[in-house]
Protein backbone atom coordinates (compact mmCIF):
# COMPACT_ATOMS: atom_id res chain seq x y z
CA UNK A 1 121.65 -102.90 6.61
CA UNK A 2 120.93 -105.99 7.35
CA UNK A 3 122.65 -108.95 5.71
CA UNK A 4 122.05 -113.32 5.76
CA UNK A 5 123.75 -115.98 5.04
CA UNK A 6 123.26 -119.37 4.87
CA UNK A 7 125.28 -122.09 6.07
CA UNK A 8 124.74 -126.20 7.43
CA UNK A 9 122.93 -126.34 10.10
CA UNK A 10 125.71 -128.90 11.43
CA UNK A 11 128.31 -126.27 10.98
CA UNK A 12 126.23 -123.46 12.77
CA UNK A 13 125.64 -125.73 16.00
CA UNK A 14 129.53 -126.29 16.12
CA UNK A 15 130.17 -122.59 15.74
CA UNK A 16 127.80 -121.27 18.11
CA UNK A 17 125.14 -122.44 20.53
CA UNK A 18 122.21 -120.09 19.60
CA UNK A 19 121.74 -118.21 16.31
CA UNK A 20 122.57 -114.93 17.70
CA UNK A 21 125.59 -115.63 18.84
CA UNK A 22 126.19 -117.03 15.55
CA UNK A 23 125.07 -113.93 14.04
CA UNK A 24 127.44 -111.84 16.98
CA UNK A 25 130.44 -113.84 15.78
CA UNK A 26 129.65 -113.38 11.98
CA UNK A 27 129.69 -109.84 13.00
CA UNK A 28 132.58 -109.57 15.36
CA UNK A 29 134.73 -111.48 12.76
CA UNK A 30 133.76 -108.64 10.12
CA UNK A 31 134.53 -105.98 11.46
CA UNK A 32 138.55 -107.47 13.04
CA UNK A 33 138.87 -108.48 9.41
CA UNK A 34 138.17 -104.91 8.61
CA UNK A 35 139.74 -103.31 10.96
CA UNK A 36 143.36 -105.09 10.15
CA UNK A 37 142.86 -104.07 6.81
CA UNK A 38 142.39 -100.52 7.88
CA UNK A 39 139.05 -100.02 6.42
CA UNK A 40 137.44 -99.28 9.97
CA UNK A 41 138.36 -96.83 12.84
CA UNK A 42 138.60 -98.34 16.61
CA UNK A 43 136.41 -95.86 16.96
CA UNK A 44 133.90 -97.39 14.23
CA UNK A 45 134.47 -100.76 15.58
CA UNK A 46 133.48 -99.40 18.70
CA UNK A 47 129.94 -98.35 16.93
CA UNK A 48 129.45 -101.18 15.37
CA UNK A 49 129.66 -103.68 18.55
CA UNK A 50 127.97 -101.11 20.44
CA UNK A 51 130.86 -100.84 23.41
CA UNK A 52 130.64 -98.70 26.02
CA UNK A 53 134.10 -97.27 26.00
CA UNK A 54 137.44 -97.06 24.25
CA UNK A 55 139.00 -99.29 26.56
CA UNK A 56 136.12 -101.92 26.19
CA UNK A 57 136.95 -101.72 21.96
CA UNK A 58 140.72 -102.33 22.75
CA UNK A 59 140.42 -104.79 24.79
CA UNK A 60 138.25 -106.69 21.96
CA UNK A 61 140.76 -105.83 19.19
CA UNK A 62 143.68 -107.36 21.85
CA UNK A 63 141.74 -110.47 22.06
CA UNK A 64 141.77 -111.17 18.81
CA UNK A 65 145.17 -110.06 18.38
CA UNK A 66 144.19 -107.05 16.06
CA UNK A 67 147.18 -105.12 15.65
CA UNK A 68 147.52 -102.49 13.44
CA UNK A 69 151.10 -102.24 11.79
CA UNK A 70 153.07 -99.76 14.40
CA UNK A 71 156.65 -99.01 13.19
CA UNK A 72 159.66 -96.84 14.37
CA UNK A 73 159.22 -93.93 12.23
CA UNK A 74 155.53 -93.54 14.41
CA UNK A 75 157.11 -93.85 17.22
CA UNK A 76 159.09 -91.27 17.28
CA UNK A 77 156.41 -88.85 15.58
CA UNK A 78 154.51 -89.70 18.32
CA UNK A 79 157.14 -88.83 20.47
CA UNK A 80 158.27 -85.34 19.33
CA UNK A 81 154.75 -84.48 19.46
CA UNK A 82 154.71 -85.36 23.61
CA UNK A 83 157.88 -83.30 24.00
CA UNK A 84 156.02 -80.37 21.86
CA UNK A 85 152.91 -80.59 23.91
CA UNK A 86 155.12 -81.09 27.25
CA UNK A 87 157.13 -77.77 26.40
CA UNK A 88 154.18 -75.84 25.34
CA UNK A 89 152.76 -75.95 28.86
């Protein structure tokens, strides 16, 4: 899908130098908005700025400090399920 929008030329010369780097940043913006709303997978945002890799997405998402919400109670799931796969071997 393809999507426009229209803005002051003025504006879109501050924002970017070229229009597709405007439209890049219209994107990129998009899809960090979605993504902190949980609406998007890394690995989605990952399709969507056509990365190579996982660590290439991440290291986007840490840029623009895109965090998804991590608390204690995950933290330990995640942990009982290392010492599960750890003791299964």
């Amino acid at each position: 899908m393809q999507i426009t929008i229209e803005i002051p030329d003025d504006i879109a010369n501050q924002l970017a130098n070229t229009p597709d780097q405007l439209s890049r940043r219209a994107l990129e913006s998009l899809v960090v908005e979605a993504y902190r709303h949980r609406q998007i997978s890394t690995a989605q945002v990952q399709r969507l700025l056509n990365f190579s890799s996982r660590l290439a997405t991440d290291a986007f998402l840490k840029a623009y400090e895109a965090y998804l919400p991590y608390t204690v109670a995950e933290l330990e799931q995640d942990l009982q399920a290392i010492d599960q796969a750890i003791t299964q071997q």
